[in-house]
Protein backbone atom coordinates (compact mmCIF):
# COMPACT_ATOMS: atom_id res chain seq x y z
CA UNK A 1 20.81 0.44 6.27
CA UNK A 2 17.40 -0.74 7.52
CA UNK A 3 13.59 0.90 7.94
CA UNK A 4 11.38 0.31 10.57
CA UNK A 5 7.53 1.21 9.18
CA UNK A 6 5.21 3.08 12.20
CA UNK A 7 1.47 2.77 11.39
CA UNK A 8 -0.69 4.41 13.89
CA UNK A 9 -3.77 3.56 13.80
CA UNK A 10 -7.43 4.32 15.37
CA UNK A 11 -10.88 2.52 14.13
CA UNK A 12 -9.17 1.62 11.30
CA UNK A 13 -10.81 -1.65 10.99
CA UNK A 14 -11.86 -0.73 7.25
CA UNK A 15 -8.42 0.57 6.09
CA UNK A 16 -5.79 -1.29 7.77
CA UNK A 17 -5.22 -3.63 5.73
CA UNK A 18 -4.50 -2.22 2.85
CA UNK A 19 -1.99 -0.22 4.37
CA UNK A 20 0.30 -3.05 6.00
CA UNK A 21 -0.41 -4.72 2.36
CA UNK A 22 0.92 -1.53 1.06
CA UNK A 23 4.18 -2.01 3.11
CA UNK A 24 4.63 -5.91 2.28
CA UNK A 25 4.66 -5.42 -0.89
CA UNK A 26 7.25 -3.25 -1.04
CA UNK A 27 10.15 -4.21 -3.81
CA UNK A 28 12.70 -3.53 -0.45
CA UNK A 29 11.07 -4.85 2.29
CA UNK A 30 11.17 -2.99 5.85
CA UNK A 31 13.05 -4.82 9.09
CA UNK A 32 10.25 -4.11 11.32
CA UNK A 33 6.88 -3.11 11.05
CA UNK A 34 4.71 -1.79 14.16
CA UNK A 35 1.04 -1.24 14.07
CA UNK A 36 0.27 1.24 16.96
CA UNK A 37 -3.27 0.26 17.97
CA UNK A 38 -4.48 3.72 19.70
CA UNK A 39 -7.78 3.76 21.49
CA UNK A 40 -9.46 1.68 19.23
CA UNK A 41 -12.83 0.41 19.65
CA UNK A 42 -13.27 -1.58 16.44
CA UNK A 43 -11.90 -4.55 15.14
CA UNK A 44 -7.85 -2.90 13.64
CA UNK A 45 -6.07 -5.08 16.10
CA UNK A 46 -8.40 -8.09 14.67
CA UNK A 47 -7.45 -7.81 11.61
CA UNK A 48 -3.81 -6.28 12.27
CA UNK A 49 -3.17 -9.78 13.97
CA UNK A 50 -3.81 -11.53 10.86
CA UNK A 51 -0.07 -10.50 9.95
CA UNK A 52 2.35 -12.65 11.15
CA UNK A 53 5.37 -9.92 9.76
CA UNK A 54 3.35 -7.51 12.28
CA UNK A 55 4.26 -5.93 15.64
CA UNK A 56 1.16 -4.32 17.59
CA UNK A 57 1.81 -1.94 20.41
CA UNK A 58 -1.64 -1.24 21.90
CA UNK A 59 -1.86 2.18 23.44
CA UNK A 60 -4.71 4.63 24.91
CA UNK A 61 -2.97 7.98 24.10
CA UNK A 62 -6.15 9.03 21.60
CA UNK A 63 -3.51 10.90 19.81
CA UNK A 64 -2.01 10.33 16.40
CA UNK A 65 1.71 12.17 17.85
CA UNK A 66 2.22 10.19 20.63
CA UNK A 67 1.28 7.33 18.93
CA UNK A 68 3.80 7.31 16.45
CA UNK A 69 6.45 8.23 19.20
CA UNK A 70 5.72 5.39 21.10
CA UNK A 71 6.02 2.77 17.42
CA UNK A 72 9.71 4.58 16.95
CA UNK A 73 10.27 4.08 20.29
CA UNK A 74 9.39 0.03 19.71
CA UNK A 75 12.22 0.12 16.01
CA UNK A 76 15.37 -1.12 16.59
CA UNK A 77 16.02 0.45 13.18
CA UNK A 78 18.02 2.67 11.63
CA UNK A 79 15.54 4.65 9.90
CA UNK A 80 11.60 5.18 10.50
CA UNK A 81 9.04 5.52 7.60
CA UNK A 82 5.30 6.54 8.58
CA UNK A 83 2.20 5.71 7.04
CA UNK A 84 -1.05 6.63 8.04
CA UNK A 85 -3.72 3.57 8.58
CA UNK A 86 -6.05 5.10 5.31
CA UNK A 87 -2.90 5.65 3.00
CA UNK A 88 -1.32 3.33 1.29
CA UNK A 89 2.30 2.94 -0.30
CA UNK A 90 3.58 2.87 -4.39
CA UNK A 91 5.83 -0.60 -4.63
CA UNK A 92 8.86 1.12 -4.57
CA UNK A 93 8.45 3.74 -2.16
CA UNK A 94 11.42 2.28 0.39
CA UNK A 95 13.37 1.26 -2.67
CA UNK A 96 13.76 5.06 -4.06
CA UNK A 97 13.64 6.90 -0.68
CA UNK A 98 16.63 4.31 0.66
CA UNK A 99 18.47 4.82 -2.53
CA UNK A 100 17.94 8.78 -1.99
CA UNK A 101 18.92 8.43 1.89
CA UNK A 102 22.18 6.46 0.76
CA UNK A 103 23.38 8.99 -1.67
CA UNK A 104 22.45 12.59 0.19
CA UNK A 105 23.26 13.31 3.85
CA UNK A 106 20.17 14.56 6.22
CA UNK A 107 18.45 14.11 8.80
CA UNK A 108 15.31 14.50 7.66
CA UNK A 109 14.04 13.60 4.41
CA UNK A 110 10.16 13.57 2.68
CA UNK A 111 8.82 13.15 -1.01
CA UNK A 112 6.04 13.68 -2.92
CA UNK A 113 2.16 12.50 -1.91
CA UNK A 114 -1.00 12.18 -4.72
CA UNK A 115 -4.39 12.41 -3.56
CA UNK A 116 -6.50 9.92 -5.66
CA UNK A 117 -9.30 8.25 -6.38
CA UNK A 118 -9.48 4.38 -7.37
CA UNK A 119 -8.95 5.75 -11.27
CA UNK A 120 -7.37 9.09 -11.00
CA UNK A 121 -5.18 11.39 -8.93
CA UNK A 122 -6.76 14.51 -7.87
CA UNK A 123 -3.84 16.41 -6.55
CA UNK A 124 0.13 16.30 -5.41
CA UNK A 125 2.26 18.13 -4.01
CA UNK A 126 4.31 18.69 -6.63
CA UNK A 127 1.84 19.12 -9.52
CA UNK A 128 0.45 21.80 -7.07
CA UNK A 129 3.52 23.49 -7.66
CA UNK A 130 4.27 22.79 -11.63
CA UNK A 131 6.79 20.17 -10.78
CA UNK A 132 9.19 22.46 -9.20
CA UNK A 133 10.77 22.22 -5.63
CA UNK A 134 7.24 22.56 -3.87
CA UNK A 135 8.91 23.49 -0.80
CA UNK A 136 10.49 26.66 -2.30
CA UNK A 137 7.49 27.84 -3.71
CA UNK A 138 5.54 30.46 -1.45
CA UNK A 139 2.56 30.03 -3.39
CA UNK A 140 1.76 26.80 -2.32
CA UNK A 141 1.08 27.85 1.12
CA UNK A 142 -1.63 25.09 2.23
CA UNK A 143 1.22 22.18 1.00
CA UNK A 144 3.46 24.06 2.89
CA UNK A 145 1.56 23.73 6.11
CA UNK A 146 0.78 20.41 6.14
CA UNK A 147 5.11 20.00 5.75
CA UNK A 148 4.67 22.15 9.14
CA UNK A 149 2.40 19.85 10.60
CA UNK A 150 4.40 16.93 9.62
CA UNK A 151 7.83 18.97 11.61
């Protein structure tokens, strides 16, 4: 099975980098990796060039959606994996979430996210919701939501 990674990404000049670091670091490493430069008027492609491992689809779409469709559309991959241009990845993200994909059937699947600072997390989805299944849990109705948005 392989991942293609989709990074869409406007004026990210600042936080780029440490994103696509993020993903080539990885302890599995991803087939493809597109960096969907969208309306940007600051250096992201600049310094999104400086990766050799790096596909960049420039678009002027403005729009974070359409962005991303347009990087899948680019994947010859089996599977996709997103990541926003200001987050970045744990080492073995792909690792667990391919082992996960290989041994459950879906078409869909999502994990976890922290919120942190450089020495602390602030939040996750799952402490939100005492470490049970956060998506059962009507009480955690603003988690929830952004799992809409994602859909």
């Amino acid at each position: 099975m392989n991942i293609g990674v989709v990074i869409p990404a406007k004026n990210a000049e600042h936080t780029i980098e440490r994103a696509i670091q993020s993903v080539l670091t990885q302890s599995v490493s991803p087939k493809e990796i597109v960096v969907v430069v969208d309306a940007s008027t600051d250096g992201t492609a600049n310094v999104a060039n400086r990766f050799a491992e790096v596909k960049i689809i420039y678009t002027d779409y403005s729009n974070r959606a359409m962005a991303r469709n347009a990087g899948v559309n680019a994947l010859t991959t089996d599977w996709v994996a997103f990541l926003d241009s200001d987050d970045e990845w744990m080492p073995d993200k792909l690792k667990h979430q391919l082992h996960f994909t290989n041994s459950h059937t879906a078409d869909l699947f999502f994990h976890d996210l922290e919120i942190r600072t450089e020495d602390r997390v602030i939040t996750s989805w799952s402490r939100h919701c005492r470490g049970e299944h956060w998506h059962r849990q009507l009480e955690c109705r603003n988690f929830v939501c952004l799992l809409d948005d994602l859909l």
